[in-house]
PDB file of N, CA and C in Angstrom:
ATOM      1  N   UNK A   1       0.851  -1.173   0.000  1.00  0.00           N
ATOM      2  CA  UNK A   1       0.000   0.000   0.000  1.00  0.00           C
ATOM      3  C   UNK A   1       0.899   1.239   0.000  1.00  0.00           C
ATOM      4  N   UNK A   2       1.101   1.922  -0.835  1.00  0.00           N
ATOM      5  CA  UNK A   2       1.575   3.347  -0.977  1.00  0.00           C
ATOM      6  C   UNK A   2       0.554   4.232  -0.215  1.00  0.00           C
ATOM      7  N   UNK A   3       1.316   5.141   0.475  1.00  0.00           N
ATOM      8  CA  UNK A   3       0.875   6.307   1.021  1.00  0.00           C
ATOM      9  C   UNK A   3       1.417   7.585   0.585  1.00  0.00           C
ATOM     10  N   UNK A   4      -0.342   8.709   0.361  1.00  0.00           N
ATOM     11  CA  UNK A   4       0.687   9.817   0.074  1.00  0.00           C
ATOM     12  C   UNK A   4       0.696  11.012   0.944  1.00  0.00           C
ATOM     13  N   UNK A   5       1.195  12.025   1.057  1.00  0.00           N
ATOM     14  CA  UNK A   5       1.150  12.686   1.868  1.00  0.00           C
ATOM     15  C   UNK A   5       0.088  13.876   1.786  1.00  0.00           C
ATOM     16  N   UNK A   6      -0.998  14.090   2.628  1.00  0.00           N
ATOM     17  CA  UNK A   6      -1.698  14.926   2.479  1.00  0.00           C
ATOM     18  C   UNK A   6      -1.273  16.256   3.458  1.00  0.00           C
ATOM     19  N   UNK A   7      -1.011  16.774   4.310  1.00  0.00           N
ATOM     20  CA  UNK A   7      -0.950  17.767   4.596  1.00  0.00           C
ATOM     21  C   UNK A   7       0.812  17.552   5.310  1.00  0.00           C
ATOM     22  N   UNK A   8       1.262  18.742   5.403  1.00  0.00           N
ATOM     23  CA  UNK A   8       3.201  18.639   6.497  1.00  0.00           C
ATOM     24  C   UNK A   8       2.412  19.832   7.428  1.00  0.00           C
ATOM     25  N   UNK A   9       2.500  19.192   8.830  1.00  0.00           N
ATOM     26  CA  UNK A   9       2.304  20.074   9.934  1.00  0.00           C
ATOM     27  C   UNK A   9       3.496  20.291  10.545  1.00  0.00           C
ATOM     28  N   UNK A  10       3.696  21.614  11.166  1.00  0.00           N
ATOM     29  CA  UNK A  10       4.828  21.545  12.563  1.00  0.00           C
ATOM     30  C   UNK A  10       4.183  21.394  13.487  1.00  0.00           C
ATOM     31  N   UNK A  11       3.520  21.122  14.136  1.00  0.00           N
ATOM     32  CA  UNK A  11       2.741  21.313  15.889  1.00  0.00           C
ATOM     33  C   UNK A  11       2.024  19.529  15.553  1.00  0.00           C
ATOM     34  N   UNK A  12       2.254  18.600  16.343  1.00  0.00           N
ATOM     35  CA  UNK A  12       2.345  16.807  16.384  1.00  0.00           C
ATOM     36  C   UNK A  12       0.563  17.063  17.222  1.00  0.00           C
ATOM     37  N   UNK A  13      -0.181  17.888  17.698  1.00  0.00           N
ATOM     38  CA  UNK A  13      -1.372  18.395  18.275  1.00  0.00           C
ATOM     39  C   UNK A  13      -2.426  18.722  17.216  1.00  0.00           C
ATOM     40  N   UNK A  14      -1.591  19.540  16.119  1.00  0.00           N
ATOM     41  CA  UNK A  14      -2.558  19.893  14.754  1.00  0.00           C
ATOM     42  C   UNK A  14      -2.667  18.565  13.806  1.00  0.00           C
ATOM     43  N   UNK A  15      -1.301  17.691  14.097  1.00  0.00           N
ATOM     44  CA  UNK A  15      -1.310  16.327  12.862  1.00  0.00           C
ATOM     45  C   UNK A  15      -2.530  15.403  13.334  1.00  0.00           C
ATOM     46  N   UNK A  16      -2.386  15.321  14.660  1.00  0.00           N
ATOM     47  CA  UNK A  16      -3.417  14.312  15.528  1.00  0.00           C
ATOM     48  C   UNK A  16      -4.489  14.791  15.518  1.00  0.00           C
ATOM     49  N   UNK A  17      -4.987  15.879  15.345  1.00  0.00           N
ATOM     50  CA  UNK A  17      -6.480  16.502  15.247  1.00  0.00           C
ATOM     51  C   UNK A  17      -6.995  15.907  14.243  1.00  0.00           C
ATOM     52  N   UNK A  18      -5.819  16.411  12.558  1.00  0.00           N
ATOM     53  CA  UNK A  18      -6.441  15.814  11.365  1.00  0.00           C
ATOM     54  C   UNK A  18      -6.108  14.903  11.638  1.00  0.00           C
ATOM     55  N   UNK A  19      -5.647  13.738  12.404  1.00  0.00           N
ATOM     56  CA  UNK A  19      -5.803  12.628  11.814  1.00  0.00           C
ATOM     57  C   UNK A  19      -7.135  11.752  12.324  1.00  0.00           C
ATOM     58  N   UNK A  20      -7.685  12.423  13.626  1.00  0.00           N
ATOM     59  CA  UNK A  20      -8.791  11.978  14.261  1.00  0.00           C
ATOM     60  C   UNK A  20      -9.881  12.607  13.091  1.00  0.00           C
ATOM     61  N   UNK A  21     -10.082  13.637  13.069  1.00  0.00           N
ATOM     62  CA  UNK A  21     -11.062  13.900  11.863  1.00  0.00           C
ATOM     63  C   UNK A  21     -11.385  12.844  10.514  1.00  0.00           C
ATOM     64  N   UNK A  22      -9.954  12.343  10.215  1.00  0.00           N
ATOM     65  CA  UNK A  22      -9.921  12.133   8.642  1.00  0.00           C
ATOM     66  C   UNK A  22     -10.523  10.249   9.438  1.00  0.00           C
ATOM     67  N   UNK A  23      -9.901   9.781  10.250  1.00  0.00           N
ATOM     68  CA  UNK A  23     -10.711   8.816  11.024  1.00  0.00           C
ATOM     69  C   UNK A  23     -11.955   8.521  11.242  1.00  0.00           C
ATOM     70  N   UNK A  24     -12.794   9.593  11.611  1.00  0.00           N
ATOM     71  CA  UNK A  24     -14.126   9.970  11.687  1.00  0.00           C
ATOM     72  C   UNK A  24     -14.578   9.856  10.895  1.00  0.00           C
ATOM     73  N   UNK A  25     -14.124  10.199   9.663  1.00  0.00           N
ATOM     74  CA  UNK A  25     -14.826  10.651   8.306  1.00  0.00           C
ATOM     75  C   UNK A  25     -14.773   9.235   7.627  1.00  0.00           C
ATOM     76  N   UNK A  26     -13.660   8.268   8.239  1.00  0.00           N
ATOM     77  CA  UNK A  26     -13.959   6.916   7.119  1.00  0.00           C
ATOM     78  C   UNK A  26     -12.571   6.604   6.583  1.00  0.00           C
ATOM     79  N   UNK A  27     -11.801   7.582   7.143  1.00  0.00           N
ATOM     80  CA  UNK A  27      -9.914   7.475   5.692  1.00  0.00           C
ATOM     81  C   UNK A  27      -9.410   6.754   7.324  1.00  0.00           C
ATOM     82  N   UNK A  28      -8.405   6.026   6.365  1.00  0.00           N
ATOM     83  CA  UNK A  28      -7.368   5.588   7.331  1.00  0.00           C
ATOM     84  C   UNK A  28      -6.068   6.341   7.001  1.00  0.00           C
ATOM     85  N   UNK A  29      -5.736   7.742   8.051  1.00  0.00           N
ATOM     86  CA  UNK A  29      -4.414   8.171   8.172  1.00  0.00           C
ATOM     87  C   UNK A  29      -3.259   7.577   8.664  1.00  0.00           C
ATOM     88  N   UNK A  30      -2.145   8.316   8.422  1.00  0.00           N
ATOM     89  CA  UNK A  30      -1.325   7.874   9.312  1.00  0.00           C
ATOM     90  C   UNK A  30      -0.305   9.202   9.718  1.00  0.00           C
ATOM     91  N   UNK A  31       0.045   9.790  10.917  1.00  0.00           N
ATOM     92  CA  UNK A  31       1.015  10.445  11.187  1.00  0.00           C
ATOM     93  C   UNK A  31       2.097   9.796  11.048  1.00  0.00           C
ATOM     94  N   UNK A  32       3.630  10.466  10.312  1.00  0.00           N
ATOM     95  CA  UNK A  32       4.744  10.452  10.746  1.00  0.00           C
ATOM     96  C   UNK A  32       5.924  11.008  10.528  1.00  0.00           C
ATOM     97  N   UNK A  33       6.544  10.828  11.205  1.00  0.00           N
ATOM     98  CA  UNK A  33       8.173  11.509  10.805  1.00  0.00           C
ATOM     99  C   UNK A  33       7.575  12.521  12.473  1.00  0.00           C
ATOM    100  N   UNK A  34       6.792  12.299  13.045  1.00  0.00           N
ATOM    101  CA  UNK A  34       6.278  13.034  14.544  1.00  0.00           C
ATOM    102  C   UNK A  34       8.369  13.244  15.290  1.00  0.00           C
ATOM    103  N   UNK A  35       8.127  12.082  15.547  1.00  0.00           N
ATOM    104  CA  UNK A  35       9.707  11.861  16.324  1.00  0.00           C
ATOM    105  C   UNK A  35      10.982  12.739  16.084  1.00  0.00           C
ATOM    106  N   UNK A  36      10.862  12.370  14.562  1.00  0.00           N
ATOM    107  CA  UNK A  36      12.305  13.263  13.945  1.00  0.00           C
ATOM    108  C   UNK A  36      12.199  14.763  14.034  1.00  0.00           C
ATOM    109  N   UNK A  37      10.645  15.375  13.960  1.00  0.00           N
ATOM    110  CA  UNK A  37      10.547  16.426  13.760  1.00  0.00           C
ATOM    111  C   UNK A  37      10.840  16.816  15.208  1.00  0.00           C
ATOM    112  N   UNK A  38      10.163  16.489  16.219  1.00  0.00           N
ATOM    113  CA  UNK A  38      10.413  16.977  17.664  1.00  0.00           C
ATOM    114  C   UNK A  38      11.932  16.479  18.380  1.00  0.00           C
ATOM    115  N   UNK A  39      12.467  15.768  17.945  1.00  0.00           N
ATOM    116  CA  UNK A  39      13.763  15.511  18.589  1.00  0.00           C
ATOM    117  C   UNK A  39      14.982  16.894  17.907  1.00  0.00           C
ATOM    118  N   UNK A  40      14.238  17.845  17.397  1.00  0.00           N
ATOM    119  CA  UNK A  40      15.057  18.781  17.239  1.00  0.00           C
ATOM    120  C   UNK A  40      14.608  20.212  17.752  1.00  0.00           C
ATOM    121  N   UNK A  41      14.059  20.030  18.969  1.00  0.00           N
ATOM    122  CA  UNK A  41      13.398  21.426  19.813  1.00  0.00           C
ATOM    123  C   UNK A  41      12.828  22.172  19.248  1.00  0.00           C
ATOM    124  N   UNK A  42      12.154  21.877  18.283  1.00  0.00           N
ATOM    125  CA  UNK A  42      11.435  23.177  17.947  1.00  0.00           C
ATOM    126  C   UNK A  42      11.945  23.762  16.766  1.00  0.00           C
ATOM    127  N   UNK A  43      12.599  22.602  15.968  1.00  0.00           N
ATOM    128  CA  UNK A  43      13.477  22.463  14.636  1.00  0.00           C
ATOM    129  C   UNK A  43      12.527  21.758  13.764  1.00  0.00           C
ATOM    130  N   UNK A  44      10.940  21.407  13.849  1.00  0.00           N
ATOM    131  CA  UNK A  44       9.965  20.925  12.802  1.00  0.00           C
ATOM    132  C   UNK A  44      10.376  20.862  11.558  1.00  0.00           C
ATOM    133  N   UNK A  45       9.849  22.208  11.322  1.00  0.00           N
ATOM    134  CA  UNK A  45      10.325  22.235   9.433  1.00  0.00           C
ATOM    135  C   UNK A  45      11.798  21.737   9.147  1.00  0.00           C
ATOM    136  N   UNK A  46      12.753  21.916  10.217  1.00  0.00           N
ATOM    137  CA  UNK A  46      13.885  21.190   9.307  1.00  0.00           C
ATOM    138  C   UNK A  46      14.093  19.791   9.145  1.00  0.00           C
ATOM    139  N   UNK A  47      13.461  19.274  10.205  1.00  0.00           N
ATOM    140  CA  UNK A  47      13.191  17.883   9.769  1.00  0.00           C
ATOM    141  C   UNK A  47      12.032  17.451   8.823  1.00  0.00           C
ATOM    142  N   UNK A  48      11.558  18.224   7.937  1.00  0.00           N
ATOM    143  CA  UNK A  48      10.610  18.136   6.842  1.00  0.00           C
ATOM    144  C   UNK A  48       9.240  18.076   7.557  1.00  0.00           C
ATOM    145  N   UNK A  49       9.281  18.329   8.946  1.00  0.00           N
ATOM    146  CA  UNK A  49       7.698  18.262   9.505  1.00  0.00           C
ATOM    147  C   UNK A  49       6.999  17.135  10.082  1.00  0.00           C
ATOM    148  N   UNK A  50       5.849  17.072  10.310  1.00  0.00           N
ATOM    149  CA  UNK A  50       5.133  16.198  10.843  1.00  0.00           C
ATOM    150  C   UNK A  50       4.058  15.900   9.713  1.00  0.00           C
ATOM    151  N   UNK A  51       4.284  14.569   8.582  1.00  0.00           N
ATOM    152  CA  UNK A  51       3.597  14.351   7.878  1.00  0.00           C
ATOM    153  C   UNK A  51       2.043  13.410   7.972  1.00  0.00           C
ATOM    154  N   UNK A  52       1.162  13.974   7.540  1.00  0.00           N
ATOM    155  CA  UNK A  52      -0.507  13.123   8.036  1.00  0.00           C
ATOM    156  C   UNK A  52      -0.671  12.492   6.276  1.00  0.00           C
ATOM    157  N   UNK A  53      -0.384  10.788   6.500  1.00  0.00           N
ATOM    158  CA  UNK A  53      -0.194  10.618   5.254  1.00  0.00           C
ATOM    159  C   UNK A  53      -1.699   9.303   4.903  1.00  0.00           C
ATOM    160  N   UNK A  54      -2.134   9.235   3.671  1.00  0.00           N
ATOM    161  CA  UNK A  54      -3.522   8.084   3.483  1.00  0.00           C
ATOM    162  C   UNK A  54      -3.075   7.777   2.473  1.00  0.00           C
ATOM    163  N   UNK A  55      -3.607   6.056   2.959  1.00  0.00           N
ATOM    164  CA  UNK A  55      -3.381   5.221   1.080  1.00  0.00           C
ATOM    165  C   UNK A  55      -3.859   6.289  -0.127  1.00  0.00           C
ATOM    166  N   UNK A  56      -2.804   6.087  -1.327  1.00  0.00           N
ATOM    167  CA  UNK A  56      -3.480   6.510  -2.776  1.00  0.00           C
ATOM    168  C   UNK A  56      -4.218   6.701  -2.476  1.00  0.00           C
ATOM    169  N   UNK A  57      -4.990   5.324  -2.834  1.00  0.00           N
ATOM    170  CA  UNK A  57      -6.456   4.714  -3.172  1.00  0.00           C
ATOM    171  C   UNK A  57      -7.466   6.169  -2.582  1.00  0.00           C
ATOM    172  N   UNK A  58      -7.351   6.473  -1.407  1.00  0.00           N
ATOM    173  CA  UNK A  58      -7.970   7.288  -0.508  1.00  0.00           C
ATOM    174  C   UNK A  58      -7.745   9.134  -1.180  1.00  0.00           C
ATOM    175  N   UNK A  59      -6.709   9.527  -1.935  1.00  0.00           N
ATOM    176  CA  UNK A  59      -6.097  10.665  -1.439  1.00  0.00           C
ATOM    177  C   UNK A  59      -6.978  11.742  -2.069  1.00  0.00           C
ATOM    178  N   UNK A  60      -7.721  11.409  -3.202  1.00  0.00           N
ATOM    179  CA  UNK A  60      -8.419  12.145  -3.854  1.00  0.00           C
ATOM    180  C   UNK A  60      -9.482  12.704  -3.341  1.00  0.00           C
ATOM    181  N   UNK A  61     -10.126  11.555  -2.523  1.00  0.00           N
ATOM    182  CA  UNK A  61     -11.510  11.849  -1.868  1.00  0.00           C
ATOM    183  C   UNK A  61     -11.009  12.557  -0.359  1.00  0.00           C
ATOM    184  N   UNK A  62      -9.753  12.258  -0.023  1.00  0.00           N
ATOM    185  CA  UNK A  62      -9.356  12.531   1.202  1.00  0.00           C
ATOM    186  C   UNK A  62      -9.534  14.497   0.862  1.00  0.00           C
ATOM    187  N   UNK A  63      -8.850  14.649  -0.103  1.00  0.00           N
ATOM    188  CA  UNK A  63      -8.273  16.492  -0.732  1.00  0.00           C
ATOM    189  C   UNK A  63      -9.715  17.182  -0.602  1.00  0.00           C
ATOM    190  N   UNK A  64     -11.005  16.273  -1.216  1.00  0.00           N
ATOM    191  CA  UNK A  64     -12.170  17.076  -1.621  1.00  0.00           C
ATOM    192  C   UNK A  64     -13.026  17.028  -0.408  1.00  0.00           C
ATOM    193  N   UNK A  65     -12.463  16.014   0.618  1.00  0.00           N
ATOM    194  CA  UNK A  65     -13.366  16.007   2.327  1.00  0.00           C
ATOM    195  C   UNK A  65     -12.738  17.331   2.964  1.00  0.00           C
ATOM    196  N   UNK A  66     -11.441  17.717   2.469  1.00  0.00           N
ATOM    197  CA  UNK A  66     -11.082  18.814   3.373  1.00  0.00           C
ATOM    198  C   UNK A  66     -11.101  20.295   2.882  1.00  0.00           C
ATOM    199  N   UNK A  67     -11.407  20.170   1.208  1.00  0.00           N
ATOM    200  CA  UNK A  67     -11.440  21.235   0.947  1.00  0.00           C
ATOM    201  C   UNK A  67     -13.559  21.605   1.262  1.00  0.00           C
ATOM    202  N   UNK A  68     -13.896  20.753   1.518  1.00  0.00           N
ATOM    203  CA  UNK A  68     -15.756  20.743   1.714  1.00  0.00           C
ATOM    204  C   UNK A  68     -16.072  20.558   3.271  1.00  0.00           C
ATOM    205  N   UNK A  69     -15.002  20.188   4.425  1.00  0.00           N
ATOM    206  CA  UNK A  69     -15.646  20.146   5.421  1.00  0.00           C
ATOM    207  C   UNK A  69     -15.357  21.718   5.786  1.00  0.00           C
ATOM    208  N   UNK A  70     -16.083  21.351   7.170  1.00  0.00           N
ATOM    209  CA  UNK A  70     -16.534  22.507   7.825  1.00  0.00           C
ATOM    210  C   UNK A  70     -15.226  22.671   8.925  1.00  0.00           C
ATOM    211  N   UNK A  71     -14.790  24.033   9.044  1.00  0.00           N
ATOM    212  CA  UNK A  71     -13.357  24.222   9.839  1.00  0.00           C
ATOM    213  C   UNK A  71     -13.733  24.048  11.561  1.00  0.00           C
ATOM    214  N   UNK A  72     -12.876  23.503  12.227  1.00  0.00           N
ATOM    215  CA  UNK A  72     -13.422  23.704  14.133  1.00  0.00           C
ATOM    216  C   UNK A  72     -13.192  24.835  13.811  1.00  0.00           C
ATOM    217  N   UNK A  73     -13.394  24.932  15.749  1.00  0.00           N
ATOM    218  CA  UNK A  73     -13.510  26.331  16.227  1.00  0.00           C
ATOM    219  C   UNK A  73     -12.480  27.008  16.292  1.00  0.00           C
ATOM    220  N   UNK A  74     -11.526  26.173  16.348  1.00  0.00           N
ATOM    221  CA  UNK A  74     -10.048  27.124  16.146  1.00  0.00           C
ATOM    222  C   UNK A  74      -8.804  26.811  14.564  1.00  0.00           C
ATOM    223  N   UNK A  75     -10.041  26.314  13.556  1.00  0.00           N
ATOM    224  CA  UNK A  75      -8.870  26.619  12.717  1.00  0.00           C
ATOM    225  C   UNK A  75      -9.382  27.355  11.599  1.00  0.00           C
ATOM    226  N   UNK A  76      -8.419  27.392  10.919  1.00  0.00           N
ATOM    227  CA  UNK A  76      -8.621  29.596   9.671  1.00  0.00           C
ATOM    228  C   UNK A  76      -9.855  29.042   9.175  1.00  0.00           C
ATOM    229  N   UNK A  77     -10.887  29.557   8.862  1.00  0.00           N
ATOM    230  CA  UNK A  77     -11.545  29.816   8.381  1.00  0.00           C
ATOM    231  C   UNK A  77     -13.103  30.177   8.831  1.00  0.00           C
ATOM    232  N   UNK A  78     -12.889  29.442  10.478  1.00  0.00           N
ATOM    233  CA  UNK A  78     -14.299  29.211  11.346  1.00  0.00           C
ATOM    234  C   UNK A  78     -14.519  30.652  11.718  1.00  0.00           C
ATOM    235  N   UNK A  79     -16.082  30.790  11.982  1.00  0.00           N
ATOM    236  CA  UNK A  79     -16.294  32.482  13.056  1.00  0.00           C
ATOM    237  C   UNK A  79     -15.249  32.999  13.589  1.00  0.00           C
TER     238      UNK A  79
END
């Protein structure tokens, strides 16, 4: 099973949110590279981030669940 990468977070709190969402919704995610990114204090992006990654098979329908759901309460786009 190939996985591709749908979103690169820095904050391992924002990856686990989407990945409980995309869970909810029916996709099987997966966080990673969590470790590498935090074993450098607060050095995320240079370790390429905290990647939230779903089979292929999934990624298309995964792009059009997030560009159509509805944002929580604390991320860009909500009230």
């Amino acid at each position: 099973m190939r996985l591709v990468t749908i979103a690169t977070l820095l904050n391992p709190a924002e990856a686990h949110l989407l990945r409980s969402r995309l869970e909810t919704a029916g996709f099987h995610p997966q966080v990673v590279h969590e470790d590498a990114a935090l074993s450098l204090g607060g050095y995320a992006l240079a370790a390429g981030g905290i990647l939230v990654q779903v089979p292929e098979s999934e990624a298309h329908e995964v792009r059009q669940f997030l560009r159509t759901a509805t944002p929580g309460p604390d991320e860009p786009g909500s009230a």
